[in-house]
Protein backbone atom coordinates (compact mmCIF):
# COMPACT_ATOMS: atom_id res chain seq x y z
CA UNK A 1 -62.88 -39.35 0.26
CA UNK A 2 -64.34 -37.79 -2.84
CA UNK A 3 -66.82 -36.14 -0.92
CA UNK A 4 -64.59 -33.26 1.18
CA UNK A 5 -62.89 -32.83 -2.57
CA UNK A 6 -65.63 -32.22 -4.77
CA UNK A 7 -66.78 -29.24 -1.45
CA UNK A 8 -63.21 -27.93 -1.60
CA UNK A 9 -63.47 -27.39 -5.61
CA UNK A 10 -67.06 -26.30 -5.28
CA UNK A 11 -65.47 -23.71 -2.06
CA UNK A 12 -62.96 -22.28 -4.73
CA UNK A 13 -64.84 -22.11 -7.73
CA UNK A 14 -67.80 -20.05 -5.68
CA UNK A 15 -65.12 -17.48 -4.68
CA UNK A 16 -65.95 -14.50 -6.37
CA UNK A 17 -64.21 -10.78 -6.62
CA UNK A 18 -61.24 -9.70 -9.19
CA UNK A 19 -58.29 -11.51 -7.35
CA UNK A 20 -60.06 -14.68 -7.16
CA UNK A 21 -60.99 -14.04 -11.06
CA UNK A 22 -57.13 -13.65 -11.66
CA UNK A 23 -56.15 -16.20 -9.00
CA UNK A 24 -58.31 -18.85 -11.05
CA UNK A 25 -56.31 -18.30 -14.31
CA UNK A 26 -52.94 -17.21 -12.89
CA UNK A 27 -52.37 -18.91 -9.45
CA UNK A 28 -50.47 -15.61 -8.77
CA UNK A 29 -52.70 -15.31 -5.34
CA UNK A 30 -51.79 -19.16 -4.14
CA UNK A 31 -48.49 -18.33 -5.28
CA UNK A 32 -47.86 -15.52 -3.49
CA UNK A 33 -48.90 -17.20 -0.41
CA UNK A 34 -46.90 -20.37 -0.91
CA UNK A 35 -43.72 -18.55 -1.30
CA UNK A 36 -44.32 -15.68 0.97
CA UNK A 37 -46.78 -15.98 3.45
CA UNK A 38 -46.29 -19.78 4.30
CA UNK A 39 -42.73 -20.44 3.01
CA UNK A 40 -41.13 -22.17 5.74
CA UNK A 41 -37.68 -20.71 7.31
CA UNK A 42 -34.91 -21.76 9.89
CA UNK A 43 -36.57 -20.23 13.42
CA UNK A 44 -33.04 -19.58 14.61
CA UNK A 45 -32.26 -16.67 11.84
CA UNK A 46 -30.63 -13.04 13.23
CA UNK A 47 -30.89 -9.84 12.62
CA UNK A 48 -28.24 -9.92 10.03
CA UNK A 49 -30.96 -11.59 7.66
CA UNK A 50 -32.94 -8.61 7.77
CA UNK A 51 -30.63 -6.90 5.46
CA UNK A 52 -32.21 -8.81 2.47
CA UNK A 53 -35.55 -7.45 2.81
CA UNK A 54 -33.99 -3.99 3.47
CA UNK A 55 -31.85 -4.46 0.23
CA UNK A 56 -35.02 -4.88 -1.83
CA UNK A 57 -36.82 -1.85 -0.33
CA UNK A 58 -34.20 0.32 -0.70
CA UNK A 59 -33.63 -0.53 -4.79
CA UNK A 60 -37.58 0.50 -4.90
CA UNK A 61 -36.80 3.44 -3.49
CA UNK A 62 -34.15 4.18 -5.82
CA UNK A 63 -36.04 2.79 -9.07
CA UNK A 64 -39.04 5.47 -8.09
CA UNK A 65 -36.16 8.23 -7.38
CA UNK A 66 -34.22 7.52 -10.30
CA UNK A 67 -36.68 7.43 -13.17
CA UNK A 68 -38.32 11.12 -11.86
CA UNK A 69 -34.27 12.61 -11.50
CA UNK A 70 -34.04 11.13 -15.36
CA UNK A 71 -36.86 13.12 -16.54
CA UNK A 72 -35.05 16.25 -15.27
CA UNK A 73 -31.48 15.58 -16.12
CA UNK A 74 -29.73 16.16 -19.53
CA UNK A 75 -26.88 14.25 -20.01
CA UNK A 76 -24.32 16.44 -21.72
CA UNK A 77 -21.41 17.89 -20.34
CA UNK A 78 -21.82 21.18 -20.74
CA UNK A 79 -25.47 21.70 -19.32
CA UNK A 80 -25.14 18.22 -17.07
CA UNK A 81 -24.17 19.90 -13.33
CA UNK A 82 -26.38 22.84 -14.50
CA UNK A 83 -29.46 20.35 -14.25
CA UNK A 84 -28.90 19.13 -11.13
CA UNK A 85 -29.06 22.68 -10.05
CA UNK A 86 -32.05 22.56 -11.02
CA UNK A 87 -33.26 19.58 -9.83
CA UNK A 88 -32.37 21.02 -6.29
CA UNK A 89 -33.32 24.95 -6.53
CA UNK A 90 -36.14 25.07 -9.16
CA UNK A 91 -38.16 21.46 -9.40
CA UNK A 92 -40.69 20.54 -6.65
CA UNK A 93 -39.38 18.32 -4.29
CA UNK A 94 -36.60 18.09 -6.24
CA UNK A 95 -34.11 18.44 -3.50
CA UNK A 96 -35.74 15.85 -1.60
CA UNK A 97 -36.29 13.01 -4.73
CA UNK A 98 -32.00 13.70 -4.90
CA UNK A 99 -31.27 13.67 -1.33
CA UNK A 100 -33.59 10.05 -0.81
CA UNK A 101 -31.03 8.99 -4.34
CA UNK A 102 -28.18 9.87 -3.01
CA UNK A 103 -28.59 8.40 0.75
CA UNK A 104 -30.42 5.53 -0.77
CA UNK A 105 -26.88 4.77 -3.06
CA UNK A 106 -24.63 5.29 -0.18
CA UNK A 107 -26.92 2.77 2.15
CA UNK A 108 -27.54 0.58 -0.06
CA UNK A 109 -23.84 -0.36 -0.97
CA UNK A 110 -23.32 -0.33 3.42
CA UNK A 111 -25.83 -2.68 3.37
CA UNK A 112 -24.99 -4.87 0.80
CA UNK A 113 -21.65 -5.31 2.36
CA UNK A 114 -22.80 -6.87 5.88
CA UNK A 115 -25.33 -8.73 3.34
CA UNK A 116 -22.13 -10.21 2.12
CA UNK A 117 -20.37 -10.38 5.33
CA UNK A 118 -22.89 -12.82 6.53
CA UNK A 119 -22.66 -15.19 4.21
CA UNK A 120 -19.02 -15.59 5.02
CA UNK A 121 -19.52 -15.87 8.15
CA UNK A 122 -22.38 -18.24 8.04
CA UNK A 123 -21.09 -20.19 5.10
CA UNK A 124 -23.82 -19.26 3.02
CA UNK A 125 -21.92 -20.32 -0.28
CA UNK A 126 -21.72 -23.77 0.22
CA UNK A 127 -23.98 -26.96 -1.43
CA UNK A 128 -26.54 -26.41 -2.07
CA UNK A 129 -26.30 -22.72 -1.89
CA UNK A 130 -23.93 -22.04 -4.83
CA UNK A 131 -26.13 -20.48 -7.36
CA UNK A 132 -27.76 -18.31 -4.77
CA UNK A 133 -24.22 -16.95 -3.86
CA UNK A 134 -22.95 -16.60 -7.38
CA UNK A 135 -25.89 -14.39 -8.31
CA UNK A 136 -25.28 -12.54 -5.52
CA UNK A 137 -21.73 -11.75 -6.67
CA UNK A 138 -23.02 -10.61 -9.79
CA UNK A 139 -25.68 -8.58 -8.38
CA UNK A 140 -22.23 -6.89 -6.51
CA UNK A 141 -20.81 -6.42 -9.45
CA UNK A 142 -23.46 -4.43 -11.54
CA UNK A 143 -24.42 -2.11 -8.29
CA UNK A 144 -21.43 -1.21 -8.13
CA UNK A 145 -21.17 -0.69 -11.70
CA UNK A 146 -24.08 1.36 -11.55
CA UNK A 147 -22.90 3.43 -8.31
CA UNK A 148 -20.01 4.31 -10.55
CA UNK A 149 -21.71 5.52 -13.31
CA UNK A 150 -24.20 7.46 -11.00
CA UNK A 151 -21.31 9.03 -9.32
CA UNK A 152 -20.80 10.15 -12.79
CA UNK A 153 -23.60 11.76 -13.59
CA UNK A 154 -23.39 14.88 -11.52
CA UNK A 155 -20.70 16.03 -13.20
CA UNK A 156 -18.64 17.95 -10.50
CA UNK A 157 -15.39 18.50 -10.16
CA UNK A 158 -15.08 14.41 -8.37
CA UNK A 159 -16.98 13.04 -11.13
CA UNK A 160 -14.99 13.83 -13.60
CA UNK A 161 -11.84 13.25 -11.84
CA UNK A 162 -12.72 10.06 -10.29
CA UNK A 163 -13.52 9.27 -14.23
CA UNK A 164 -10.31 10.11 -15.31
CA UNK A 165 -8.65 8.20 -12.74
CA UNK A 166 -10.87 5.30 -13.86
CA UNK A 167 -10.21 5.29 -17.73
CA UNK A 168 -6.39 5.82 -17.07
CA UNK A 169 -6.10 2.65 -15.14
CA UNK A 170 -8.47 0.87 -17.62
CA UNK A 171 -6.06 2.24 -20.37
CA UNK A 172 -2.89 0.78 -18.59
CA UNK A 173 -4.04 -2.39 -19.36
CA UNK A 174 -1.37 -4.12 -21.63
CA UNK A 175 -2.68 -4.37 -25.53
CA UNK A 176 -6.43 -3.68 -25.39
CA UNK A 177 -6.29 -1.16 -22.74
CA UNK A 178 -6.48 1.85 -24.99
CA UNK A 179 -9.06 0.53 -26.81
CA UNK A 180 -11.45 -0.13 -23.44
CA UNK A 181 -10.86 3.45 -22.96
CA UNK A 182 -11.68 4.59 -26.01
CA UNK A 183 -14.74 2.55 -25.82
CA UNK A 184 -15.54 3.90 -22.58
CA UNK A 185 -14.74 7.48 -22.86
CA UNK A 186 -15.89 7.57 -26.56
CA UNK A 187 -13.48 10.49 -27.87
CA UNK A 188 -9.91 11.35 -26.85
CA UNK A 189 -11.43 13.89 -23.87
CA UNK A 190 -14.49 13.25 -21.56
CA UNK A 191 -17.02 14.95 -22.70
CA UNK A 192 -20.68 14.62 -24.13
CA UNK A 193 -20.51 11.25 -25.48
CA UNK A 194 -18.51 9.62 -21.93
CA UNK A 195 -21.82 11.90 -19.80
CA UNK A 196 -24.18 9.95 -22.22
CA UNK A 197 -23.03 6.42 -22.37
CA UNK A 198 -22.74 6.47 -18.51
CA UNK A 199 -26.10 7.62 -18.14
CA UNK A 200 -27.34 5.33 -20.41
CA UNK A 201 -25.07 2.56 -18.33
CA UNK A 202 -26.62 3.49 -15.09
CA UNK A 203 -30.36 3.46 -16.36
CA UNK A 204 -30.19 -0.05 -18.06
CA UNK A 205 -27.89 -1.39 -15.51
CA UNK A 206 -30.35 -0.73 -12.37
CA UNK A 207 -33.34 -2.26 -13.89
CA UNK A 208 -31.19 -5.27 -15.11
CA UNK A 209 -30.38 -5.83 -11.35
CA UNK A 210 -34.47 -6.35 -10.76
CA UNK A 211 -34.10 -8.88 -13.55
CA UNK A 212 -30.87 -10.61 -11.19
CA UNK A 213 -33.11 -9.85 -7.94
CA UNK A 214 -35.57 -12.26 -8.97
CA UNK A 215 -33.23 -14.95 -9.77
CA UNK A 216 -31.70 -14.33 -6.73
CA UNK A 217 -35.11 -14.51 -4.89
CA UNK A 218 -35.79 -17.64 -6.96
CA UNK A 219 -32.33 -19.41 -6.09
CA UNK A 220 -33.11 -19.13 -2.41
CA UNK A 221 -36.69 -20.35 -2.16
CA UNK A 222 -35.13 -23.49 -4.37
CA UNK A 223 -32.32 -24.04 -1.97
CA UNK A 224 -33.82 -22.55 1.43
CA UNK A 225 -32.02 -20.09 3.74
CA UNK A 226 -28.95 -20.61 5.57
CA UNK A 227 -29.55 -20.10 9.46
CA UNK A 228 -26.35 -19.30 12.03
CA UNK A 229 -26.42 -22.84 13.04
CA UNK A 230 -25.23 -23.81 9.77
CA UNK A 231 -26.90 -27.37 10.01
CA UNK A 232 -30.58 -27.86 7.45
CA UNK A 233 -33.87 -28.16 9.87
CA UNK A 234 -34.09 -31.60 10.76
CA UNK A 235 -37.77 -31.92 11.70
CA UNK A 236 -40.92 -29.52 11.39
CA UNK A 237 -40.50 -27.58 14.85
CA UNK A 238 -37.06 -25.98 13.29
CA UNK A 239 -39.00 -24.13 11.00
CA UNK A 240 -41.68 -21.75 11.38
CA UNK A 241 -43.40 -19.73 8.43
CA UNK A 242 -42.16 -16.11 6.98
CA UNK A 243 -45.55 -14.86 7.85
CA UNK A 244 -46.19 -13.39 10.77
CA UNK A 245 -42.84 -14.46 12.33
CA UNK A 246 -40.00 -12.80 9.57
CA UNK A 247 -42.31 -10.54 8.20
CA UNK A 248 -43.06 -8.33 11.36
CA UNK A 249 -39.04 -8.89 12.32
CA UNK A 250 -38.52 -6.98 8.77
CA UNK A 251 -40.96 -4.47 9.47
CA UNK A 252 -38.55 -3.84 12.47
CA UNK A 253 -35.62 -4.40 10.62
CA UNK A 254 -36.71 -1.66 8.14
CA UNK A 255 -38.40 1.06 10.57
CA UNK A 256 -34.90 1.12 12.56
CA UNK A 257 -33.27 1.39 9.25
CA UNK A 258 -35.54 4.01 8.30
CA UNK A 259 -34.61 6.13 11.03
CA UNK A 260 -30.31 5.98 10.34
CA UNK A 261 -31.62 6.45 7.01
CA UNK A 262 -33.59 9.75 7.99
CA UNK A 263 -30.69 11.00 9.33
CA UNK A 264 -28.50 10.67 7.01
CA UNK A 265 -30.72 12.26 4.47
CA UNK A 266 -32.07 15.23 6.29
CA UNK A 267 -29.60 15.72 9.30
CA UNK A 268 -26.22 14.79 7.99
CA UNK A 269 -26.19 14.93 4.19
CA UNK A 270 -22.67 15.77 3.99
CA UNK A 271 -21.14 12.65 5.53
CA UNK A 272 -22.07 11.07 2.54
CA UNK A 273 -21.32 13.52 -0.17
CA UNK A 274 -17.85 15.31 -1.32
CA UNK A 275 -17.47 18.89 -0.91
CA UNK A 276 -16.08 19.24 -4.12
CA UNK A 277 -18.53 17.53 -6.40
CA UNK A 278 -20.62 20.50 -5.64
CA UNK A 279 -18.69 22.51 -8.47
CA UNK A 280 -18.68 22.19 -11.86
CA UNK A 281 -16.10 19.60 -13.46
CA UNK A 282 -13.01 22.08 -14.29
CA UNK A 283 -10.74 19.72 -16.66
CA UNK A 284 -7.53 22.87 -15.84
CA UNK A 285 -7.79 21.93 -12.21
CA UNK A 286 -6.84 19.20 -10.66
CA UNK A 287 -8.27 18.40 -6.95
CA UNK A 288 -5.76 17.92 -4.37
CA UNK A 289 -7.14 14.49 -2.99
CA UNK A 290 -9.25 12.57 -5.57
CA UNK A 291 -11.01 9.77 -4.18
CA UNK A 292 -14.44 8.05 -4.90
CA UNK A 293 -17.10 7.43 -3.11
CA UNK A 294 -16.18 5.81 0.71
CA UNK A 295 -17.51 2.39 -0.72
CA UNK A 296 -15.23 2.07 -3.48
CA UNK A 297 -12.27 3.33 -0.96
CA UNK A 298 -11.30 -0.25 -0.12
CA UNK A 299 -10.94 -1.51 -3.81
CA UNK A 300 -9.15 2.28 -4.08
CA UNK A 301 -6.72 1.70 -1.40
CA UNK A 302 -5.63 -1.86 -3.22
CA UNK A 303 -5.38 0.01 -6.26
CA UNK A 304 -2.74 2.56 -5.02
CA UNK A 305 -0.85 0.16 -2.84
CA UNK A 306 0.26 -1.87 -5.53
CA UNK A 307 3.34 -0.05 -7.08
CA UNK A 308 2.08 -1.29 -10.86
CA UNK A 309 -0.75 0.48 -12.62
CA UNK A 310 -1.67 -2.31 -14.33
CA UNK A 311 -0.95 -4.56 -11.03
CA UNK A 312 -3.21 -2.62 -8.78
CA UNK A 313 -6.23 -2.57 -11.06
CA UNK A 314 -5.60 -6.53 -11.56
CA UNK A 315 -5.68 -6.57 -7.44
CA UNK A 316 -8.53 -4.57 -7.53
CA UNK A 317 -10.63 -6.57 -9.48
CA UNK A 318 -9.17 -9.39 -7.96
CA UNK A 319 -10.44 -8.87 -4.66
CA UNK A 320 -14.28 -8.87 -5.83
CA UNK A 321 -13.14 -11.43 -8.61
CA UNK A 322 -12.19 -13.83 -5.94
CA UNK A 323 -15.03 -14.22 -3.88
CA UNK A 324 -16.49 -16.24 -6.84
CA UNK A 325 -14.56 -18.99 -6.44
CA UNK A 326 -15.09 -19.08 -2.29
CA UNK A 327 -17.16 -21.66 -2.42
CA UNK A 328 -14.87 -24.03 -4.11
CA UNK A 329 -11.80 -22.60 -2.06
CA UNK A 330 -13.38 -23.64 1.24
CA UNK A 331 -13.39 -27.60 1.51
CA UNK A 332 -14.57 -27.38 5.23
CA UNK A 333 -18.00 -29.80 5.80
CA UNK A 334 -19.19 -26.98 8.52
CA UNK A 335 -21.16 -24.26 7.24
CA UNK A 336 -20.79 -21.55 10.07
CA UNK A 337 -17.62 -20.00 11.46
CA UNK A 338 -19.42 -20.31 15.12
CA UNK A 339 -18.20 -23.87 15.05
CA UNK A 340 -14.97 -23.38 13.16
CA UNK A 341 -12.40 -20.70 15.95
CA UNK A 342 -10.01 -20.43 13.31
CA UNK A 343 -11.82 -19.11 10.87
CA UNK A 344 -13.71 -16.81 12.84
CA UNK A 345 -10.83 -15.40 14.04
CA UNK A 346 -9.91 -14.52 10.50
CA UNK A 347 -13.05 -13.51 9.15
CA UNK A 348 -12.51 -10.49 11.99
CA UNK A 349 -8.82 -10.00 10.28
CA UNK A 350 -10.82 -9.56 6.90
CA UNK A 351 -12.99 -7.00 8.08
CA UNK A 352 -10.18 -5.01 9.92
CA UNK A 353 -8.30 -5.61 7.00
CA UNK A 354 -11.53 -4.19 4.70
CA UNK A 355 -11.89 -1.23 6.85
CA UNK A 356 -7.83 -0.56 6.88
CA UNK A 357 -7.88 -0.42 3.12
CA UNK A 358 -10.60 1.85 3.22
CA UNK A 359 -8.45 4.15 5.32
CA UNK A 360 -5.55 3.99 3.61
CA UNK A 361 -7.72 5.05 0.14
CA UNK A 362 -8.70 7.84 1.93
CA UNK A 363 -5.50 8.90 3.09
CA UNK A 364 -3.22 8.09 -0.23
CA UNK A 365 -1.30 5.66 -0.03
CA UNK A 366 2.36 7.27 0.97
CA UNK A 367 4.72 6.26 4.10
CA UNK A 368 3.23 4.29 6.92
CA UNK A 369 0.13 3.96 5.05
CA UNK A 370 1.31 2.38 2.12
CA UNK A 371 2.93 -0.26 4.23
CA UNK A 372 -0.59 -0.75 5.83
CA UNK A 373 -2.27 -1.08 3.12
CA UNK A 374 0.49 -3.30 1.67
CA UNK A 375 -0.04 -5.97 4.75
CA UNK A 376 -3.71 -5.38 4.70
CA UNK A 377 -4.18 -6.43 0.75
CA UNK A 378 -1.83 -9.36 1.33
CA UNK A 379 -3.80 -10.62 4.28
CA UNK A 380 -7.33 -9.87 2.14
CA UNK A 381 -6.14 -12.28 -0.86
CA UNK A 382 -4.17 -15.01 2.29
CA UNK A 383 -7.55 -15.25 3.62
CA UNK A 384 -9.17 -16.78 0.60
CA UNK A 385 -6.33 -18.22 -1.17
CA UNK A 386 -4.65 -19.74 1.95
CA UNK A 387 -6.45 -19.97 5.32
CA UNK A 388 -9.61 -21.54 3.42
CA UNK A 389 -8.14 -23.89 2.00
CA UNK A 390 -6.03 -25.32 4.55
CA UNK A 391 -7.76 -24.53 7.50
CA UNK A 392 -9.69 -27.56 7.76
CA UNK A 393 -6.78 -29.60 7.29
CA UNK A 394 -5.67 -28.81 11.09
CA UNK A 395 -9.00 -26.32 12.64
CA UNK A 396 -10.38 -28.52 15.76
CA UNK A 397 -14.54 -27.47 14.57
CA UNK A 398 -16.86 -27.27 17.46
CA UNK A 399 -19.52 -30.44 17.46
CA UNK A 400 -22.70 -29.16 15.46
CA UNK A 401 -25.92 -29.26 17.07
CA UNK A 402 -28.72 -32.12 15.73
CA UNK A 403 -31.18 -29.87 15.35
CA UNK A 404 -32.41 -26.24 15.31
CA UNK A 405 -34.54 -26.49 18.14
């Protein structure tokens, strides 16, 4: 028995060549293929868990974009817009680094979404999958912290609009309201010091989210992946390795997405831009429709459907607030809503209900659209805070399957 050992240690020890140097001292090589070559994963998983793996590309992409804009911006609000002129017009490949930003922010929130979506629908947040949702939730959070304060940046005539809009309803929060927006703002008008601090917010913020990444990433190679099945493998033959198997079904994943991202970018810019953030933030003139960006417009359409300032900015946060506590809220033993009719029926009510909210944000809340978006927030919060919880008590669950195979 000692025999094949003391070969095997000889075998290692004779490999030669820089990575095997490092590999010796580090294990980063063995490492690496533990966790990403052999790592061992449901064989039943979709399409839907591509979206990971396009997540991480796409916050590359917008780590190498962002820090070359950064060098070229100047965040001050006189001379702010004025750079981004000439980002586009006068710096090489400028236009390009911007356009790959912007289409990379607008994607990346689009695909964070149905990155949520399915773990909803597959019950991703339940034991022993907890952490791995909660630090998904947070990673939520800060993007969309950071698409904020990129939205920003620019300086148009939406930017600084959408930023009033934003420190008013932080301000109508009873007793330390005006103080947040003092904070935030940093003087009594937006101006140089608001431009600053929100560049300085989006920089730190995005390379924090790396930091959350990796714990992410960590939290799911602890717990394992979810699969649509929502049962654990039960014997070897449920599984198969990431590599070749998931990693040429990403490749896919990501060429397809490269091409609706291609498009976007270089065919149809403007479907993800506003007209009138290409002028220059005019304080004396107020747009006729202010809205943010269309991934915001859900949380938006909350905000103006509550008749309370204060209210709709507590419903707001609410509705991102309370997906933390979905795991607890959901006392069902199945995992996935393919075995559970009742609540598959309203996870499609949520995402009408989503997309409604989103429409009625873009269309001001006012008439028939206020009433919409009335029934459609009041169905978004009944679906966590009422069919979760007592759904199990009479949903008839389909029988689960013993095994993945």
């Amino acid at each position: 028995m000692n025999g094949p050992e003391i070969v095997q240690g000889t075998d290692q020890q004779s490999e030669t060549g820089i990575i095997a140097w490092i590999d010796r001292r580090l294990h980063v090589v063995r490492w690496f293929r533990a966790e990403y070559v052999d790592y061992r994963m449901p064989r039943n998983l979709n399409g839907l868990w591509n979206f990971g793996a396009i997540l991480c590309v796409v916050l590359i992409l917008m780590l190498a974009t962002g820090i070359f804009l950064a060098m070229n911006y100047t965040p001050a609000a006189a001379s702010a817009f004025a750079s981004i002129e000439v980002i586009e017009r006068q710096v090489p490949a400028g236009w390009l680094l911007r356009a790959l930003h912007m289409t990379g922010a607008s994607l990346f929130m689009g695909a964070l979404y149905v990155h949520l979506y399915r773990g909803l629908y597959y019950g991703s947040y339940k034991a022993p999958r907890e952490i791995l949702w909660l630090t998904g939730l947070v990673l939520l959070v800060m993007t969309m912290v950071t698409a904020f304060a990129g939205y920003v940046l620019p300086w148009g005539q939406m930017s600084y609009w959408g930023a009033d809009v934003v420190g008013k309803a932080v301000g109508a929060i009873p007793g330390i309201g005006p103080g947040l927006e003092h904070v935030m703002e940093g003087s009594d008008a937006l101006g140089d010091v608001f431009v600053h601090r929100f560049f300085v917010l989006h920089f730190v913020m995005a390379f924090a989210i790396v930091g959350i990444v990796g714990l992410h990433v960590a939290a799911l190679h602890i717990s394992g992946s979810n699969n649509p099945q929502g049962v654990e493998p039960a014997k070897p033959s449920d599984t198969v390795p990431f590599h070749p198997y998931y990693s040429s079904k990403d490749m896919v994943g990501l060429v397809l997405f490269g091409i609706v991202f291609a498009a976007l970018a270089f065919l149809w810019p403007d479907l993800l831009s506003e007209p009138a953030n290409y002028r220059p933030a005019n304080p004396l003139h107020t747009p006729t429709d202010i809205e943010p960006e269309w991934y915001f417009l859900p949380f938006y359409g909350i905000l103006q459907s509550v008749p309370s300032k204060f209210g709709g900015l507590v419903a707001s946060a609410g509705a991102v607030l309370v997906l933390f506590a979905v795991p607890w809220l959901d006392p069902s033993p199945v995992r996935s809503a393919r075995f559970r009719p009742l609540c598959r029926i309203g996870l499609f009510g949520l995402v009408v209900a989503f997309v409604l909210l989103g429409l009625v944000g873009r269309h001001h809340a006012a008439g028939a659209w206020m009433i919409a978006g009335r029934c459609a927030t009041l169905y978004y919060f009944g679906y966590f805070l009422v069919l979760l919880p007592f759904a199990p008590r009479f949903e008839k669950t389909r029988s689960l399957p013993s095994s993945l195979s």
